[in-house]
N, C-alpha and C. Protein backbone atom coordinates (compact mmCIF):
# COMPACT_ATOMS: atom_id res chain seq x y z
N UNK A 1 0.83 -1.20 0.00
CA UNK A 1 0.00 0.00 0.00
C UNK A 1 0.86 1.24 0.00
N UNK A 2 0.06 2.22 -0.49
CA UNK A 2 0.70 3.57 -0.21
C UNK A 2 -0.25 5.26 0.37
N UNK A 3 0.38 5.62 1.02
CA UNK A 3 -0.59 6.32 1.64
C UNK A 3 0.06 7.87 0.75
N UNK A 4 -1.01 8.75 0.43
CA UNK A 4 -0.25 10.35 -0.36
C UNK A 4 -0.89 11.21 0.35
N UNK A 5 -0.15 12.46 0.70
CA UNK A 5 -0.78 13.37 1.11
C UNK A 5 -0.28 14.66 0.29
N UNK A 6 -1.32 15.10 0.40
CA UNK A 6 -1.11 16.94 -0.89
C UNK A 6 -0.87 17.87 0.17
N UNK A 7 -0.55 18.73 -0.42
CA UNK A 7 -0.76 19.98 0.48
C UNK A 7 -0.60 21.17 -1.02
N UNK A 8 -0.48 22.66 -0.68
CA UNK A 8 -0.49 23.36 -1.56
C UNK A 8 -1.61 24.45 -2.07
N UNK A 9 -2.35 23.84 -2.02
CA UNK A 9 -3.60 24.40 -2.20
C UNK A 9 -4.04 25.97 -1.78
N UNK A 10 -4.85 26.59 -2.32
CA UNK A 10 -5.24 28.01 -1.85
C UNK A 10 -6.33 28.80 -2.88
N UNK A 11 -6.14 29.83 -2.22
CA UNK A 11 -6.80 30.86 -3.27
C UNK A 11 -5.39 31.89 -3.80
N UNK A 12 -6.00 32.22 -5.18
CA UNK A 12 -4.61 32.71 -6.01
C UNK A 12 -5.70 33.74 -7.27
N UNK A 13 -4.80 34.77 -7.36
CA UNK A 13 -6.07 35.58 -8.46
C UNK A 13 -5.88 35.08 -9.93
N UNK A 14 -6.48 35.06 -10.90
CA UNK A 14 -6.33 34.68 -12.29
C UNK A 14 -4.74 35.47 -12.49
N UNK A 15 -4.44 34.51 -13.40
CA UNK A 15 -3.09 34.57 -13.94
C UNK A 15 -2.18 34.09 -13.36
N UNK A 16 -1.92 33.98 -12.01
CA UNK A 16 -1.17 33.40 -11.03
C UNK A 16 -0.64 32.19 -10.70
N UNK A 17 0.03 31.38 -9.71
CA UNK A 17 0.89 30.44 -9.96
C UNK A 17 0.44 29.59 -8.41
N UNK A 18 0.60 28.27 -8.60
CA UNK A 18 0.99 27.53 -7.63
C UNK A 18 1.17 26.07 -7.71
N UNK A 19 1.87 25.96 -6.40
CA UNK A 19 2.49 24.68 -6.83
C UNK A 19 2.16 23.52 -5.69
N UNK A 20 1.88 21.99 -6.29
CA UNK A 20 0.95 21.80 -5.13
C UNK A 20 1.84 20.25 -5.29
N UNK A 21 1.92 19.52 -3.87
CA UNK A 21 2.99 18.53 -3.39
C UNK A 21 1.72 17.06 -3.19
N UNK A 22 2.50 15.94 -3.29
CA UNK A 22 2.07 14.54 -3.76
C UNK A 22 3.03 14.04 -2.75
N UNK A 23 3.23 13.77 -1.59
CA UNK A 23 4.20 13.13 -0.69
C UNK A 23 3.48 11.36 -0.27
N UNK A 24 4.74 10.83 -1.01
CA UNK A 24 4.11 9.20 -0.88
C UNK A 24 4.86 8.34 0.04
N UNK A 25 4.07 7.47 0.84
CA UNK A 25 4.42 7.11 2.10
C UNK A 25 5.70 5.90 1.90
N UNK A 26 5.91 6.05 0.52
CA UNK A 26 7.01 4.75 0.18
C UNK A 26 7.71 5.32 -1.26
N UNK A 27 9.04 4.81 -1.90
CA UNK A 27 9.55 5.24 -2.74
C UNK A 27 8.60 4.84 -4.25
N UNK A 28 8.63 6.35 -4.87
CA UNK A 28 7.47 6.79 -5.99
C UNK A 28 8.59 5.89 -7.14
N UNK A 29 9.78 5.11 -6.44
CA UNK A 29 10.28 4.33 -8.56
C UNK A 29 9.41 2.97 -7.82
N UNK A 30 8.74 2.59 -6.76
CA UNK A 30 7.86 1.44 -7.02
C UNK A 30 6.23 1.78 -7.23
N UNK A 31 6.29 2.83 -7.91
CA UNK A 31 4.66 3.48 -8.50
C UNK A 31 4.88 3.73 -9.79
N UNK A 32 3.85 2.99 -10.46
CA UNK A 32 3.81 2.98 -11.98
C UNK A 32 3.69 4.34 -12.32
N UNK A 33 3.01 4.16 -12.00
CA UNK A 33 1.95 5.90 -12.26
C UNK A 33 1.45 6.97 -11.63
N UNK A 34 2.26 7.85 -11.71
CA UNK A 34 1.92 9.04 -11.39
C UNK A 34 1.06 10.11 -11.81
N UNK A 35 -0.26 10.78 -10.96
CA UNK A 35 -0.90 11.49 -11.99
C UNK A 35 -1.59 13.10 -10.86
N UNK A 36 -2.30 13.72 -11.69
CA UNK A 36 -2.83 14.43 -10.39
C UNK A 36 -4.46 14.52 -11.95
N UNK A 37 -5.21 14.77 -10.70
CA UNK A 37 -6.86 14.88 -10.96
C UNK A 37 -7.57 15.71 -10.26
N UNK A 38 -8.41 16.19 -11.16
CA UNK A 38 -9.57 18.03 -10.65
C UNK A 38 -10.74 17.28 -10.42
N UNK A 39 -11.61 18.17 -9.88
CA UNK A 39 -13.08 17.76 -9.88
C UNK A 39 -13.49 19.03 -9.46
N UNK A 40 -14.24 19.86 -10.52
CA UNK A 40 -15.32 21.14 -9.98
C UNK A 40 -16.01 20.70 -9.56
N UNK A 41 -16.93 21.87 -8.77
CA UNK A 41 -18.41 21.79 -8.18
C UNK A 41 -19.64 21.02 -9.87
N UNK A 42 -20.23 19.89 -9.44
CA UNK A 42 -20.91 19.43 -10.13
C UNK A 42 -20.64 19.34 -11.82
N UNK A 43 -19.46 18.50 -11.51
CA UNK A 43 -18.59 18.29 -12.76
C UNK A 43 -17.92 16.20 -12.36
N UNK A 44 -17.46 15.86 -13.19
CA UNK A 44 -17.03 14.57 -12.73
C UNK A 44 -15.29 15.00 -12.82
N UNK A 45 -15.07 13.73 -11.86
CA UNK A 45 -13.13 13.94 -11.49
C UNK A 45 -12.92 13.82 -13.33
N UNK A 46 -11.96 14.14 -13.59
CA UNK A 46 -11.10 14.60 -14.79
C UNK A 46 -9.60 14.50 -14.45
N UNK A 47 -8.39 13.63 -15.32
CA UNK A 47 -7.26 13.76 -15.96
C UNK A 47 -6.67 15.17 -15.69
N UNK A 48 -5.77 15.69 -15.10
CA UNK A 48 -4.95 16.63 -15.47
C UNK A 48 -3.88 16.62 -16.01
N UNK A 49 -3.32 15.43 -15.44
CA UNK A 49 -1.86 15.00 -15.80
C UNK A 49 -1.48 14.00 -15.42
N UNK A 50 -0.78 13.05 -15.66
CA UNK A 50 -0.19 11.65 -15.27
C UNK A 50 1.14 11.54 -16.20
N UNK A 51 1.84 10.38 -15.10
CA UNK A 51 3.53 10.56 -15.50
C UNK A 51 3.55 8.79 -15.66
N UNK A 52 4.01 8.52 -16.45
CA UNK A 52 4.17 7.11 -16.06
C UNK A 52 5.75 6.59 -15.51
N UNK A 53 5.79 5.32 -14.84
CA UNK A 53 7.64 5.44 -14.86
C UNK A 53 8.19 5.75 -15.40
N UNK A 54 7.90 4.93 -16.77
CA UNK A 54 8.80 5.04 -18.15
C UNK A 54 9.34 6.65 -18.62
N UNK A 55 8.72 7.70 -18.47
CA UNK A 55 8.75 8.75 -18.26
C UNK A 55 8.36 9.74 -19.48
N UNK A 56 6.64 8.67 -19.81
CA UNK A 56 5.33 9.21 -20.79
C UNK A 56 4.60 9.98 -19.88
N UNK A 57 4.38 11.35 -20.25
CA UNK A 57 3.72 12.28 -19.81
C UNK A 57 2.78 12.76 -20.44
N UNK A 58 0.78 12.76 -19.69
CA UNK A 58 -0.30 12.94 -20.23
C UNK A 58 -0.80 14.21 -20.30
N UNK A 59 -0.62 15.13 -20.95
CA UNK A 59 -1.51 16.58 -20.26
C UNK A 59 -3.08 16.12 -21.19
N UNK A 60 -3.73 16.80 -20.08
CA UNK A 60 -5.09 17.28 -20.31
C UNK A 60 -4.96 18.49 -21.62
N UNK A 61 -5.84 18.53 -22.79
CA UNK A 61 -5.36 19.55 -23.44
C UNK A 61 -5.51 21.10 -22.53
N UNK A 62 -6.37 21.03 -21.82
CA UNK A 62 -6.58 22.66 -20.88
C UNK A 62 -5.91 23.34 -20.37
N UNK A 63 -4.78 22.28 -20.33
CA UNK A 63 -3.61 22.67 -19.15
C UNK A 63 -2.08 22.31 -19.63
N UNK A 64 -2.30 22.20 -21.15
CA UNK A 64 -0.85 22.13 -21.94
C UNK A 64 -0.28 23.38 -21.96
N UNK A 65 0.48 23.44 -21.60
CA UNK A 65 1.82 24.56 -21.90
C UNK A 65 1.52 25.30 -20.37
N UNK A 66 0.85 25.14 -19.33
CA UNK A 66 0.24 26.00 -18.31
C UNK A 66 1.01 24.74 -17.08
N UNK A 67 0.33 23.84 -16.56
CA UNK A 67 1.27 23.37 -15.80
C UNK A 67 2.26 22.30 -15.86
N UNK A 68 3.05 21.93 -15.03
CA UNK A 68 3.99 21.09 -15.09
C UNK A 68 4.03 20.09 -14.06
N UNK A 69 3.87 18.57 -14.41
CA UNK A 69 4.49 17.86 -13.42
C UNK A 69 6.10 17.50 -12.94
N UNK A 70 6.26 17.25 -12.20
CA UNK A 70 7.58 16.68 -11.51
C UNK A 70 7.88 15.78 -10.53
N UNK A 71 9.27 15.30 -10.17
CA UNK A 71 9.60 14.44 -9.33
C UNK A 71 10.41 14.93 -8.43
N UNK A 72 10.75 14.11 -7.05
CA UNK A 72 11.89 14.24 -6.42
C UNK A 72 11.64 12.66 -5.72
N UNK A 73 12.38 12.30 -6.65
CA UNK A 73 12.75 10.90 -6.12
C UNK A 73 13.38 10.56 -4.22
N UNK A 74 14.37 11.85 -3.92
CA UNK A 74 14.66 11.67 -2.66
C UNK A 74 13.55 12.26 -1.52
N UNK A 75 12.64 12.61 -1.78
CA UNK A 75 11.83 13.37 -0.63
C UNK A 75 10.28 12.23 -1.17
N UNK A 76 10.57 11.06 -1.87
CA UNK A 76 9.26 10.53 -2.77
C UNK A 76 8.06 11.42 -2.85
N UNK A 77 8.38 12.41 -3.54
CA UNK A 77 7.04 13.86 -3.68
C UNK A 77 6.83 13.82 -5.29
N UNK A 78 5.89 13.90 -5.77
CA UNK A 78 5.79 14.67 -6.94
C UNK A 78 5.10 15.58 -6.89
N UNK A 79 5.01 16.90 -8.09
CA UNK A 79 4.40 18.29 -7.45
C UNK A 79 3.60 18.58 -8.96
N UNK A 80 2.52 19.54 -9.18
CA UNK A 80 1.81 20.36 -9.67
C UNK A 80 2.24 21.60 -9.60
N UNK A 81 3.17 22.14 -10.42
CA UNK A 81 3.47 23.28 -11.00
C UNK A 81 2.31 24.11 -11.99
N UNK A 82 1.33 25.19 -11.49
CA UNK A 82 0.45 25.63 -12.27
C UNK A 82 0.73 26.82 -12.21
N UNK A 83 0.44 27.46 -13.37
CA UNK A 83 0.87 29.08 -13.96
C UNK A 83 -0.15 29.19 -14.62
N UNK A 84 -0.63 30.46 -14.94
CA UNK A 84 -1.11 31.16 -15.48
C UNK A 84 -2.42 30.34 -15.04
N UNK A 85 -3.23 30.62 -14.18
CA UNK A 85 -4.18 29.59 -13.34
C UNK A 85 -5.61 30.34 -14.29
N UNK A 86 -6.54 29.93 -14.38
CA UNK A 86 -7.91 30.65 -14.71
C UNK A 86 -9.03 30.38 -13.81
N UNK A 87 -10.01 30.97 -13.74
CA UNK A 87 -10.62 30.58 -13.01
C UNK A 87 -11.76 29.46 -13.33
N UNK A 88 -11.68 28.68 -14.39
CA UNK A 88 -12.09 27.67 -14.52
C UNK A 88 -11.29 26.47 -14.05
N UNK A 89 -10.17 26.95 -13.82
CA UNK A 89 -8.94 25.57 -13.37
C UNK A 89 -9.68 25.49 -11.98
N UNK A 90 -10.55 26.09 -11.05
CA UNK A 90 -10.89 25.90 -9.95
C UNK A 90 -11.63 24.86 -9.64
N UNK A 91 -10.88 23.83 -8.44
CA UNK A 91 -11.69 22.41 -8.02
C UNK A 91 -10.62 22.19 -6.82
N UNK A 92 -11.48 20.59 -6.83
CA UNK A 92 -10.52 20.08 -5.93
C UNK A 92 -9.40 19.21 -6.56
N UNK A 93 -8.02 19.27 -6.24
CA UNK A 93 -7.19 18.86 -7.30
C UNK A 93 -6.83 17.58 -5.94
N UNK A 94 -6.40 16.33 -6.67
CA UNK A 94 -6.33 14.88 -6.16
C UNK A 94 -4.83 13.98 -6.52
N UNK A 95 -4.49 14.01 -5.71
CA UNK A 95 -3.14 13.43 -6.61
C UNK A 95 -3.26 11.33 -6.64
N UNK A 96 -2.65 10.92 -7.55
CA UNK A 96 -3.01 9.66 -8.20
C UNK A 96 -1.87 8.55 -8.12
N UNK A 97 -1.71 7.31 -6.99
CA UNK A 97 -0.45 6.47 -7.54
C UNK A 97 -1.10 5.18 -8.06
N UNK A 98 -0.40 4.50 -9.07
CA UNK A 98 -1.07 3.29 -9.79
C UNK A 98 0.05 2.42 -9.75
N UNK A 99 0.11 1.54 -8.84
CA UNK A 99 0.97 0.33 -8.72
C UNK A 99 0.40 -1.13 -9.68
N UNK A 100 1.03 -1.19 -10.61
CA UNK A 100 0.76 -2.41 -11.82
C UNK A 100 0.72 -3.78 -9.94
N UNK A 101 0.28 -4.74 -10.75
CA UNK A 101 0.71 -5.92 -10.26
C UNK A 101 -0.49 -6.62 -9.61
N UNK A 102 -0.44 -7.82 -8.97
CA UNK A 102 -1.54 -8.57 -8.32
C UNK A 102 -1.09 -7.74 -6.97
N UNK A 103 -0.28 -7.48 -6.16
CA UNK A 103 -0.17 -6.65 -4.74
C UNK A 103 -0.23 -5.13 -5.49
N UNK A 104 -0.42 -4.91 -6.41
CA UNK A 104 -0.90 -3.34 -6.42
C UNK A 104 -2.27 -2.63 -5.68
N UNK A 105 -1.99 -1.43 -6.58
CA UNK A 105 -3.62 -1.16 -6.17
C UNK A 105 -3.96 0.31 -6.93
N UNK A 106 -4.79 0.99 -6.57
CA UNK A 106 -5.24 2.50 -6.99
C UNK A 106 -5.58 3.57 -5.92
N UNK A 107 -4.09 4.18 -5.56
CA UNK A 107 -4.03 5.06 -4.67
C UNK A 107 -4.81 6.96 -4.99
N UNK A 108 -5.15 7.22 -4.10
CA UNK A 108 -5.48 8.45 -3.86
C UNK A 108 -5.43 9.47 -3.17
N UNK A 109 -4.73 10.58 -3.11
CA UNK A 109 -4.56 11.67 -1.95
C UNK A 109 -6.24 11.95 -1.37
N UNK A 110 -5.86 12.97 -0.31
CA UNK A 110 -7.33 13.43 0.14
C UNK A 110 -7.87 14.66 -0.61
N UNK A 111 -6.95 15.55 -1.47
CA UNK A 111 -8.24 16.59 -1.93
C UNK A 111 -7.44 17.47 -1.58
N UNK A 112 -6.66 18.45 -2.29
CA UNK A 112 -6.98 19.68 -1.80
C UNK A 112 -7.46 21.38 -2.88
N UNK A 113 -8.18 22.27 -2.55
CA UNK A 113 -8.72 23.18 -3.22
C UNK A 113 -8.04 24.47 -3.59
N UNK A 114 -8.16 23.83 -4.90
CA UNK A 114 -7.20 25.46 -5.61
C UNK A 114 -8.43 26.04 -6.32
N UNK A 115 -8.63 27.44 -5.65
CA UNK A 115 -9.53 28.16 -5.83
C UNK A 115 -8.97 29.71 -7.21
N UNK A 116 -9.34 29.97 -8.06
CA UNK A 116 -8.69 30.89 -8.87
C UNK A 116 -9.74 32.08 -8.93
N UNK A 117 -9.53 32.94 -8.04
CA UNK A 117 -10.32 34.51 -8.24
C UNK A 117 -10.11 35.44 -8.15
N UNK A 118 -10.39 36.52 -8.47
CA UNK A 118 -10.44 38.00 -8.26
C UNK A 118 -10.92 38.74 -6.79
């Protein structure tokens, strides 16, 4: 198993930046897959981004050229780098680990809310 916790989250005005943390309770080179996921108010969870080991990277088209995923293999974190934020990017953002295998499984952070306003 693996346990993730986010942090990062806030309110930020349009155009603005933030960067939001994926801390996994065990080393992220035994997680296939790395990803992070939105969900607005009365909208379904949605793809933002996912990393796979191999090091194939998915953007959502909404959020091409706007944020960035990453690693730090020694702190097992990966992060959400977002710029130029809009205020439709606003939800709750979820971060994602996918361990292949019969002892795998489909991990999930708890949630946290990046709010984008004026």
């Amino acid at each position: 198993q693996v346990q993730l916790v986010e942090s990062g989250g806030g309110l930020v005005q349009p155009g603005g930046s933030l960067r939001l943390s994926c801390a996994a309770s065990r080393s992220i080179s035994s997680i296939d897959v790395m990803g992070w996921y939105r969900q607005a108010p009365g909208k379904e969870r949605e793809l933002v981004v996912r990393l796979t080991h191999g090091g194939v990277t998915l953007y959502a088209d909404s959020v091409k050229g706007r944020f960035t995923i990453s690693l730090d293999n020694v702190k097992n974190t990966w992060y959400l780098q977002m710029n130029t934020l809009k205020p439709e990017d606003t939800a709750v953002y979820y971060c994602n680990g996918l361990i292949h295998g019969s002892r795998g499984g489909n991990y999930w952070g708890q949630g946290t809310q990046v709010t984008v306003s004026s």
